[in-house]
PDB file of N, CA and C in Angstrom:
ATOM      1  N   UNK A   1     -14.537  18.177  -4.862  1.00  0.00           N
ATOM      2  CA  UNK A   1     -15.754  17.554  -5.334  1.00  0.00           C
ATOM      3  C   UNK A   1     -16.258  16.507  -4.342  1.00  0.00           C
ATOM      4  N   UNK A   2     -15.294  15.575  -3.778  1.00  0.00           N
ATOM      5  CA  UNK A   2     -16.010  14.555  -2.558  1.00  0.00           C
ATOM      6  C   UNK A   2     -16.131  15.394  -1.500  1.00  0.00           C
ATOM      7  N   UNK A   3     -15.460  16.414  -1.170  1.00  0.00           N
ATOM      8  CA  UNK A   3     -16.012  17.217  -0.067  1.00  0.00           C
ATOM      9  C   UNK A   3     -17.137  17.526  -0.135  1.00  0.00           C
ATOM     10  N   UNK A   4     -18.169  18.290  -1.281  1.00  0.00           N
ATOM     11  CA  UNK A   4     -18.985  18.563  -1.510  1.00  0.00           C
ATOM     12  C   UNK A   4     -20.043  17.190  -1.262  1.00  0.00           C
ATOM     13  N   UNK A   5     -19.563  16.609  -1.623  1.00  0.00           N
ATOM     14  CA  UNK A   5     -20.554  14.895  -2.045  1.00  0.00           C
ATOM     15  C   UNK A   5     -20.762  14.455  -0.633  1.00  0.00           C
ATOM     16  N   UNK A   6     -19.774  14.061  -0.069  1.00  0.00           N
ATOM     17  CA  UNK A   6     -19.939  13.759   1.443  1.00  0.00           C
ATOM     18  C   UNK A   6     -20.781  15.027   2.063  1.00  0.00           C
ATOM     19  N   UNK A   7     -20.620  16.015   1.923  1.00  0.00           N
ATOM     20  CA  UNK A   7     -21.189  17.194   2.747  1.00  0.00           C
ATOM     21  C   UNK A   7     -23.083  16.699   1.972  1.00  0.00           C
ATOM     22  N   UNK A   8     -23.247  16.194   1.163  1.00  0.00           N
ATOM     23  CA  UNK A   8     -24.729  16.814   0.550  1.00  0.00           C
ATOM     24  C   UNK A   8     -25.064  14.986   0.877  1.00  0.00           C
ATOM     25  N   UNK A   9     -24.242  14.002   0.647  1.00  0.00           N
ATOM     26  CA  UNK A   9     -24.800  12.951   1.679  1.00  0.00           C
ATOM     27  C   UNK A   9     -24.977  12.995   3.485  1.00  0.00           C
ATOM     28  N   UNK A  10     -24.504  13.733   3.767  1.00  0.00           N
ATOM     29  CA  UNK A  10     -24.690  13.855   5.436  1.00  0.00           C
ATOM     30  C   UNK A  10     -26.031  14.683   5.497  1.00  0.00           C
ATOM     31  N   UNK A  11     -26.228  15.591   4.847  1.00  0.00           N
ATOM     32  CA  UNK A  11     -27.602  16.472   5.070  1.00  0.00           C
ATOM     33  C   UNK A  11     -28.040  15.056   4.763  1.00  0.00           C
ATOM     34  N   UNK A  12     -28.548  14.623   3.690  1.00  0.00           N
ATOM     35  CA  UNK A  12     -29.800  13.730   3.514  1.00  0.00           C
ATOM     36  C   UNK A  12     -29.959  12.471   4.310  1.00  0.00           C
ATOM     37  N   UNK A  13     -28.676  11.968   5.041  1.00  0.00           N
ATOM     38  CA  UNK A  13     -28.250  11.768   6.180  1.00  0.00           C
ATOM     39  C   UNK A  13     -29.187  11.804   7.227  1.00  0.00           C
ATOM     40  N   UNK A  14     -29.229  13.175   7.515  1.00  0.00           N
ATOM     41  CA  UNK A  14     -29.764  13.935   8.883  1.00  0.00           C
ATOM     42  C   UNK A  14     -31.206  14.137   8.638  1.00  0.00           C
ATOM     43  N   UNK A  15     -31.626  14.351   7.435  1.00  0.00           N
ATOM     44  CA  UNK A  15     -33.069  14.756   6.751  1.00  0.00           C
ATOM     45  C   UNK A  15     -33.599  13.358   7.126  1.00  0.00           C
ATOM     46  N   UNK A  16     -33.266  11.933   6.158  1.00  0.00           N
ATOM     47  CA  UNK A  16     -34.039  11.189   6.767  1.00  0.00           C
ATOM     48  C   UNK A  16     -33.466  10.743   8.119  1.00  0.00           C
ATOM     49  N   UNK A  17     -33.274  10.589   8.976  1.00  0.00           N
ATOM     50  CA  UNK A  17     -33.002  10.287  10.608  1.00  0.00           C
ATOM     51  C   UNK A  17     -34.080  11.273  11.126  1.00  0.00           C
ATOM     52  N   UNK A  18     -34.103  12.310  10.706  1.00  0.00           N
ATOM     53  CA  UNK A  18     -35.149  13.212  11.299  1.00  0.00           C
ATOM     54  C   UNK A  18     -36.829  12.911  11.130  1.00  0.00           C
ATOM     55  N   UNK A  19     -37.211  12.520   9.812  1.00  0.00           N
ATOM     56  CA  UNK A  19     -38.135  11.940   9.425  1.00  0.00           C
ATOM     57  C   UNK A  19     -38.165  10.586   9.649  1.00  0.00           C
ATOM     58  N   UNK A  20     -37.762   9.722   9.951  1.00  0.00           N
ATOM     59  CA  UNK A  20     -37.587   8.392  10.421  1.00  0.00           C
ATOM     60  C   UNK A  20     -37.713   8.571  11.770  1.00  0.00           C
ATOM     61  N   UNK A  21     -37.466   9.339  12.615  1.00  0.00           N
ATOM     62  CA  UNK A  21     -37.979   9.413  14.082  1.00  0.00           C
ATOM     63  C   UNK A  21     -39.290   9.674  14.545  1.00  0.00           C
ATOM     64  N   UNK A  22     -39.617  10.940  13.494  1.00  0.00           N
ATOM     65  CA  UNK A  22     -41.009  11.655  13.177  1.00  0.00           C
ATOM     66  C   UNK A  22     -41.741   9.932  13.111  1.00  0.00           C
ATOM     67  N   UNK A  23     -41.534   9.945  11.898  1.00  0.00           N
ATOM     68  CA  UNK A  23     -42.368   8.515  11.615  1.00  0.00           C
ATOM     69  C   UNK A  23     -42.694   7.217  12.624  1.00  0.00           C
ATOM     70  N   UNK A  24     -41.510   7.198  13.327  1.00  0.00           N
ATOM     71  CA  UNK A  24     -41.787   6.284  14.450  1.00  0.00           C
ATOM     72  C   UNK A  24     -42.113   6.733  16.070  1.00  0.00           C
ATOM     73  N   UNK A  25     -42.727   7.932  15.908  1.00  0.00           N
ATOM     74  CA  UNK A  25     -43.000   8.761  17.078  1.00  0.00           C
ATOM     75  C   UNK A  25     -44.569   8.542  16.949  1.00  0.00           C
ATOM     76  N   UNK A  26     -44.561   8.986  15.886  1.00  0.00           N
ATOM     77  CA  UNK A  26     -46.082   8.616  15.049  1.00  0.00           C
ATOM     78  C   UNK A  26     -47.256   7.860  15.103  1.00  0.00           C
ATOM     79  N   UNK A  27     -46.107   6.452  14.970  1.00  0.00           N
ATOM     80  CA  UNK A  27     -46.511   5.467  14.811  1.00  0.00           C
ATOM     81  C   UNK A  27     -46.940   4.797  16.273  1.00  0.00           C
ATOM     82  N   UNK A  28     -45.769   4.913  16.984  1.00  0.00           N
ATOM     83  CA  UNK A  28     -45.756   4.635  18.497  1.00  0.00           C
ATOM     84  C   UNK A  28     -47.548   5.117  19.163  1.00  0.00           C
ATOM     85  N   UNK A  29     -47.221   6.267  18.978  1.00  0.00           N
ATOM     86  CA  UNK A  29     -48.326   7.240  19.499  1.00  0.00           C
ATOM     87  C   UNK A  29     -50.157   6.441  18.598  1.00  0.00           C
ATOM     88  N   UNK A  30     -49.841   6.313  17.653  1.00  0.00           N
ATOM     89  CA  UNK A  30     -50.976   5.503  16.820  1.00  0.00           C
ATOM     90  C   UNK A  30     -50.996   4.158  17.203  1.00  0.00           C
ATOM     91  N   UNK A  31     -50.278   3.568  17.009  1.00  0.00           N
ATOM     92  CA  UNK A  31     -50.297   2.164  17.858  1.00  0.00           C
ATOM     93  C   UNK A  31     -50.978   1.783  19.296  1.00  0.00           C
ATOM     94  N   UNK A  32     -49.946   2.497  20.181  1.00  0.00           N
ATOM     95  CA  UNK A  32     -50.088   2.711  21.326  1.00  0.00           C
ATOM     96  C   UNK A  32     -51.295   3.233  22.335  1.00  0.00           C
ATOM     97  N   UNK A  33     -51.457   4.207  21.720  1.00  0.00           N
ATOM     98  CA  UNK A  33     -52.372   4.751  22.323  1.00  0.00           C
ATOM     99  C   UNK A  33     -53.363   5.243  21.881  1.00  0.00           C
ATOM    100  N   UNK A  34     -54.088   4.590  20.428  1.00  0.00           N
ATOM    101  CA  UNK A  34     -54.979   4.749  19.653  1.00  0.00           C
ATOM    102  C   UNK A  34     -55.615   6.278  19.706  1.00  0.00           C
ATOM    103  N   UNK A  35     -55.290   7.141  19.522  1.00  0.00           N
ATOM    104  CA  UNK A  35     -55.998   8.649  19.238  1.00  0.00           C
ATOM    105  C   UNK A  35     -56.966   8.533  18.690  1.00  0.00           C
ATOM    106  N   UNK A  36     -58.254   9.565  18.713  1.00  0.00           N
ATOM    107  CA  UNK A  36     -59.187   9.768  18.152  1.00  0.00           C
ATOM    108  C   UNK A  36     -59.436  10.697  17.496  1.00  0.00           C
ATOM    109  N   UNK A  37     -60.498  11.400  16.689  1.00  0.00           N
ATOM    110  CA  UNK A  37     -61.072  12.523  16.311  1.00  0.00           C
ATOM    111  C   UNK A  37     -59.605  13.205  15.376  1.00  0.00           C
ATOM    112  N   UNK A  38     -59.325  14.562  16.019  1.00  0.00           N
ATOM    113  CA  UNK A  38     -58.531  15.601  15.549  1.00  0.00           C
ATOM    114  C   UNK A  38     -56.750  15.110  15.949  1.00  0.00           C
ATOM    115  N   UNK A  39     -57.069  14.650  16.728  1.00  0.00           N
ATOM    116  CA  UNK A  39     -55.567  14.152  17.262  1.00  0.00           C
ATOM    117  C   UNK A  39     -55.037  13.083  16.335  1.00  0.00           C
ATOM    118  N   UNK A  40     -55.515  11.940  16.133  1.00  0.00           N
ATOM    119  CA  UNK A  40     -55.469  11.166  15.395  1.00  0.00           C
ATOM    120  C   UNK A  40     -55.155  11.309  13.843  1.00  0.00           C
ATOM    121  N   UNK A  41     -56.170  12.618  13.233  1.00  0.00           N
ATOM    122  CA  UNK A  41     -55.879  13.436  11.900  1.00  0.00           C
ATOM    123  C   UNK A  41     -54.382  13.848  11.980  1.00  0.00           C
ATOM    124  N   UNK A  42     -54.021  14.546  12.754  1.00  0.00           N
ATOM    125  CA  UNK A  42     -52.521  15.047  12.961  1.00  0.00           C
ATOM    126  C   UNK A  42     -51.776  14.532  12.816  1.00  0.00           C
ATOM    127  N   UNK A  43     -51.743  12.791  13.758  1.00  0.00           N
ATOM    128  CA  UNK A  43     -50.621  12.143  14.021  1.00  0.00           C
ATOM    129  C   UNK A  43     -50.800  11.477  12.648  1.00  0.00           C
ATOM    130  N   UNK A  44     -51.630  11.121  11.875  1.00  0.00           N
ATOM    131  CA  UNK A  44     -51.275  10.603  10.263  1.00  0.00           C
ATOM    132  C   UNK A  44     -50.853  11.097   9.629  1.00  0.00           C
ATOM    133  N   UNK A  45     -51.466  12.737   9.511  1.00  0.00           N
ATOM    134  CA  UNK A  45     -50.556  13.529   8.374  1.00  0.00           C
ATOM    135  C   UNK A  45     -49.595  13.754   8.632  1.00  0.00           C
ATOM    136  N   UNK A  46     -48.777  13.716  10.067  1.00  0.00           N
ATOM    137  CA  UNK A  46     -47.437  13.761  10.481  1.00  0.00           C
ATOM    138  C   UNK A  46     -46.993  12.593   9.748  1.00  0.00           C
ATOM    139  N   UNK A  47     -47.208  11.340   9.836  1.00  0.00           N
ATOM    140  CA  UNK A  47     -46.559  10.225   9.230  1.00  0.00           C
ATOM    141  C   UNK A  47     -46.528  10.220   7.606  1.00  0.00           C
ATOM    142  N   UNK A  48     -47.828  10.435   7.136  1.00  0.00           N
ATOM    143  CA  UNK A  48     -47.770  10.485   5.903  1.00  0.00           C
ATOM    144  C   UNK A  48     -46.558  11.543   5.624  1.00  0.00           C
ATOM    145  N   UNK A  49     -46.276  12.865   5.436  1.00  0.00           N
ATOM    146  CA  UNK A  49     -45.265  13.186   5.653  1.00  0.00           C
ATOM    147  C   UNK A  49     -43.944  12.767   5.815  1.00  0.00           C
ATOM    148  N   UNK A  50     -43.935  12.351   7.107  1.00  0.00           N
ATOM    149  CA  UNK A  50     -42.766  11.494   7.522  1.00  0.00           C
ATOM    150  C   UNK A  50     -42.235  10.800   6.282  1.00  0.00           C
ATOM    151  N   UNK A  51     -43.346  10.010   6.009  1.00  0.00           N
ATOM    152  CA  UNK A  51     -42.985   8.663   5.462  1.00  0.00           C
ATOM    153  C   UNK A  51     -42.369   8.829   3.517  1.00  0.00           C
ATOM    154  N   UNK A  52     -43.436  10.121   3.135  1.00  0.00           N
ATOM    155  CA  UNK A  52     -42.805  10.905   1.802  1.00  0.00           C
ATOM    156  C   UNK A  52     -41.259  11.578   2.183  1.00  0.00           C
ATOM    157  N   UNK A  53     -40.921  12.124   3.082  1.00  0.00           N
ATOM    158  CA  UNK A  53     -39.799  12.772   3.097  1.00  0.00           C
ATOM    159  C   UNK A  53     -38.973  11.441   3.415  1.00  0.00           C
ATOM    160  N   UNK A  54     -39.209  10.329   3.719  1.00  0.00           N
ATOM    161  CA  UNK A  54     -38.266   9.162   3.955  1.00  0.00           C
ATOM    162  C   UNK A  54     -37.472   8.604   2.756  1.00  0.00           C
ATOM    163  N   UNK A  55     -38.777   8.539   1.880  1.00  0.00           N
ATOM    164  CA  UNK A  55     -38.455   7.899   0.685  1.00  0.00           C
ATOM    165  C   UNK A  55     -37.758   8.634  -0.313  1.00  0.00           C
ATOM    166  N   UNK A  56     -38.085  10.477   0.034  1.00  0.00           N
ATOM    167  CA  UNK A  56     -37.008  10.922  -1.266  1.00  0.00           C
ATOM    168  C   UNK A  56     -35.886  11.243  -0.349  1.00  0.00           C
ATOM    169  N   UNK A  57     -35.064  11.127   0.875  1.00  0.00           N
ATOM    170  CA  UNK A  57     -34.100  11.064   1.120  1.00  0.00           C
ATOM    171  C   UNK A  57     -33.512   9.834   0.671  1.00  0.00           C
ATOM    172  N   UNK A  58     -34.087   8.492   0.785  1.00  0.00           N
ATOM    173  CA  UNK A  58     -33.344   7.043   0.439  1.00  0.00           C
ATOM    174  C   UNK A  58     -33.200   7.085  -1.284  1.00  0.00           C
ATOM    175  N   UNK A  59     -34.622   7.626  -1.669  1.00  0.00           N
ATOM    176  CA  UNK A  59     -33.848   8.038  -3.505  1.00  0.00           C
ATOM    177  C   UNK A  59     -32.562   8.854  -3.425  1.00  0.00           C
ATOM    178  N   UNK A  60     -32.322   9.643  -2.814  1.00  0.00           N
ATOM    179  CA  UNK A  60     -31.595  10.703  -3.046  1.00  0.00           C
ATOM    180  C   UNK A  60     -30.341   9.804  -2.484  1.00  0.00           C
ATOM    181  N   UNK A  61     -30.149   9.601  -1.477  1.00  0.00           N
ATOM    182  CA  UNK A  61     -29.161   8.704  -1.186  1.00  0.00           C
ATOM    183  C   UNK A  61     -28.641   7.152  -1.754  1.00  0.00           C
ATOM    184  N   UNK A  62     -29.747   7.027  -2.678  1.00  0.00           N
ATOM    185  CA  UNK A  62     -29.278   5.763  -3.716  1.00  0.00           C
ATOM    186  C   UNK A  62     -29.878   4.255  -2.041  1.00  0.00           C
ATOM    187  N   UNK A  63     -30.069   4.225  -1.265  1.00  0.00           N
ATOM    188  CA  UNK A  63     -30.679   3.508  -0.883  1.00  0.00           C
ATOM    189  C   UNK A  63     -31.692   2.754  -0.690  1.00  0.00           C
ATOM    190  N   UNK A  64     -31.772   1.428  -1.090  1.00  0.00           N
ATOM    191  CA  UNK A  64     -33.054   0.306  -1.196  1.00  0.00           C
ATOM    192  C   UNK A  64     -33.125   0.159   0.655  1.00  0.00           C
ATOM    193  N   UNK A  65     -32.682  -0.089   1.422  1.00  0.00           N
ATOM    194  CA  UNK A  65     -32.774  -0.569   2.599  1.00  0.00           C
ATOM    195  C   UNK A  65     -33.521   0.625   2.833  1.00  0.00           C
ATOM    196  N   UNK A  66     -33.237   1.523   2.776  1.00  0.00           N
ATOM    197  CA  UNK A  66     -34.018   2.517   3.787  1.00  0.00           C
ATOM    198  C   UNK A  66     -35.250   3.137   3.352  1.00  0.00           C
ATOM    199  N   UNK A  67     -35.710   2.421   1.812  1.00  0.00           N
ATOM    200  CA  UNK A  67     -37.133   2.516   0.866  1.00  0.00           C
ATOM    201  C   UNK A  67     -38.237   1.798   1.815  1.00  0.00           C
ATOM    202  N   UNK A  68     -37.068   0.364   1.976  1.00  0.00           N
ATOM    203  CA  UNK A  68     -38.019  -0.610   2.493  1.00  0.00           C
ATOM    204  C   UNK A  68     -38.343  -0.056   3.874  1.00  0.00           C
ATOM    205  N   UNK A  69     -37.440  -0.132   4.522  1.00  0.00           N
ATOM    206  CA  UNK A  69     -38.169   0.686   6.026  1.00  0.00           C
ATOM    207  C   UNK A  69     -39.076   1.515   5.751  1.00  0.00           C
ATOM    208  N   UNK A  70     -38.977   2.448   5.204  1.00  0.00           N
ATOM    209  CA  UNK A  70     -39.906   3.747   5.301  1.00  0.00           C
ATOM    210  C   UNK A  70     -41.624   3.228   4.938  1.00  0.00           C
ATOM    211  N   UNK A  71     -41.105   1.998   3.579  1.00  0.00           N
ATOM    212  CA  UNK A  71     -42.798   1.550   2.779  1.00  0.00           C
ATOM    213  C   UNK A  71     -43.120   0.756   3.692  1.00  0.00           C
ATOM    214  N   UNK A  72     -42.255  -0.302   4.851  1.00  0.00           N
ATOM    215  CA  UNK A  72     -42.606  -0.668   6.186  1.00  0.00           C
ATOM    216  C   UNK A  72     -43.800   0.375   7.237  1.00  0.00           C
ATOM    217  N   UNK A  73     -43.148   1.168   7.435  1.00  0.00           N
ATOM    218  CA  UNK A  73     -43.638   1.833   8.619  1.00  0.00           C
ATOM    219  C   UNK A  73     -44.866   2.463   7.918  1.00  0.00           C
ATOM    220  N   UNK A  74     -44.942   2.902   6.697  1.00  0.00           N
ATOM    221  CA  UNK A  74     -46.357   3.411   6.209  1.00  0.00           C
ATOM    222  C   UNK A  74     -47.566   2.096   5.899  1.00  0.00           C
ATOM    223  N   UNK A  75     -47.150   0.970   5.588  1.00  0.00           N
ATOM    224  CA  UNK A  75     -48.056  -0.537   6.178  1.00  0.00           C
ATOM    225  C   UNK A  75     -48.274  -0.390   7.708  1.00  0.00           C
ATOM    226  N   UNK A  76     -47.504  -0.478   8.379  1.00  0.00           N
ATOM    227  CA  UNK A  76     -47.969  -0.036   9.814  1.00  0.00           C
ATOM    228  C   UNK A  76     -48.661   0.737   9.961  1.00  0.00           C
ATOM    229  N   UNK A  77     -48.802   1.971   9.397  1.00  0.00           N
ATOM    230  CA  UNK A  77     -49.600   2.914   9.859  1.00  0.00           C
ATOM    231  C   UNK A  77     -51.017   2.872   9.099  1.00  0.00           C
ATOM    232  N   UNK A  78     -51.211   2.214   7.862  1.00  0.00           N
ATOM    233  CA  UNK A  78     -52.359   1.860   7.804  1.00  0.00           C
ATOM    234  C   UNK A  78     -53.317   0.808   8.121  1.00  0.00           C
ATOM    235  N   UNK A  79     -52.556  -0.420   8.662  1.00  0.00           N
ATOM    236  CA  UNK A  79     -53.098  -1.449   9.608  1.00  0.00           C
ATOM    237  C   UNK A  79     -54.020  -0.984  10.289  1.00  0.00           C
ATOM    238  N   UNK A  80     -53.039   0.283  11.145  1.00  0.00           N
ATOM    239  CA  UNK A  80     -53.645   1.121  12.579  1.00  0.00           C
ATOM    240  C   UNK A  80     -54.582   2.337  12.090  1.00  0.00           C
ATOM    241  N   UNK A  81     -55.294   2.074  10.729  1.00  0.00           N
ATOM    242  CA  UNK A  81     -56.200   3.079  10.223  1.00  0.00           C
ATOM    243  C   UNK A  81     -57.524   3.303  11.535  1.00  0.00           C
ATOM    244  N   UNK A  82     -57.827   4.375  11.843  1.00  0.00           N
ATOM    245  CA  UNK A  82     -59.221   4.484  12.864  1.00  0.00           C
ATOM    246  C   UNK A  82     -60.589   3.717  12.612  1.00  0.00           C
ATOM    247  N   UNK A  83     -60.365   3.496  10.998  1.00  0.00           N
ATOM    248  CA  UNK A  83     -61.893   3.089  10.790  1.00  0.00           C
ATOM    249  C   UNK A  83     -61.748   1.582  11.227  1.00  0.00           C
ATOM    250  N   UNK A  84     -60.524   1.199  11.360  1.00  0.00           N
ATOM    251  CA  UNK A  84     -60.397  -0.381  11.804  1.00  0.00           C
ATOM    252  C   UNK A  84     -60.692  -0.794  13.193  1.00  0.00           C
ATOM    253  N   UNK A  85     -60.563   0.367  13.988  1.00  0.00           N
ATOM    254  CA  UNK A  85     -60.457  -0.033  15.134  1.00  0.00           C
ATOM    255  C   UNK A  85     -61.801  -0.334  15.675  1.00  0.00           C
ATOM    256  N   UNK A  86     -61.787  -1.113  16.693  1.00  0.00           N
ATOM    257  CA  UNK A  86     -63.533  -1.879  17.713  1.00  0.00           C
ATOM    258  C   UNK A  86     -63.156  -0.688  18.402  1.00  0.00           C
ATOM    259  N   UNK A  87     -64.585  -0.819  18.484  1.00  0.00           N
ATOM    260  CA  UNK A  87     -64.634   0.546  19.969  1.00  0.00           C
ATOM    261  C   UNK A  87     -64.904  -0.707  21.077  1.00  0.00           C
ATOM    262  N   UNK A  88     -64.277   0.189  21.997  1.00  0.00           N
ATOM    263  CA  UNK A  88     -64.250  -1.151  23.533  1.00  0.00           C
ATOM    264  C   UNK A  88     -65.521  -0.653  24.489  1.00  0.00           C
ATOM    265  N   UNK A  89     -66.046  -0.143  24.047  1.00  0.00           N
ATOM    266  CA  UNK A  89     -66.980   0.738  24.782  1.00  0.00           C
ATOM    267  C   UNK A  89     -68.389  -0.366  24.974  1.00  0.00           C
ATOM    268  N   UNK A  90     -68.514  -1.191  24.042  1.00  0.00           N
ATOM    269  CA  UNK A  90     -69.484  -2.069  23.599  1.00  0.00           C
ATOM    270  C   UNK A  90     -69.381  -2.654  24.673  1.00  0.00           C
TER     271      UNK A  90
END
């Protein structure tokens, strides 16, 4: 039975680490290098994503620390919403 338990905590484990990278690849890329148009669409719904598969791995894993990160990085990513941004062009 803990074989099993440990085995089905390591997937969710690996599930969010995987989505937690996603998410901060994301974010980087949105931050960083402000995207526009279609590119920009992508790299959110990648995060949004990200950021849902974060939170039901940390339910699933009984973790508050890793709720808060995840509801972290999705505040970040709407800070960096497009409609916020100045165009520098002015």
């Amino acid at each position: 039975m803990t074989a099993a338990l440990s085995l089905l905590e390591r997937r969710w484990k690996r599930i969010f680490g995987v989505s937690a990278g996603v998410l901060v690849v994301t974010l980087i890329e949105l931050v960083a290098f402000s995207p526009r148009g279609n590119a920009a669409y992508w790299f959110y719904a990648a995060a949004g994503v990200a950021v849902v598969v974060c939170l039901y791995a940390a339910k699933k894993l009984r973790d508050a620390e890793r709720v808060n990160a995840a509801v972290d990085g999705a505040w970040l990513s709407q800070i960096h919403a497009p409609d916020d941004q100045v165009d520098i062009d002015d």
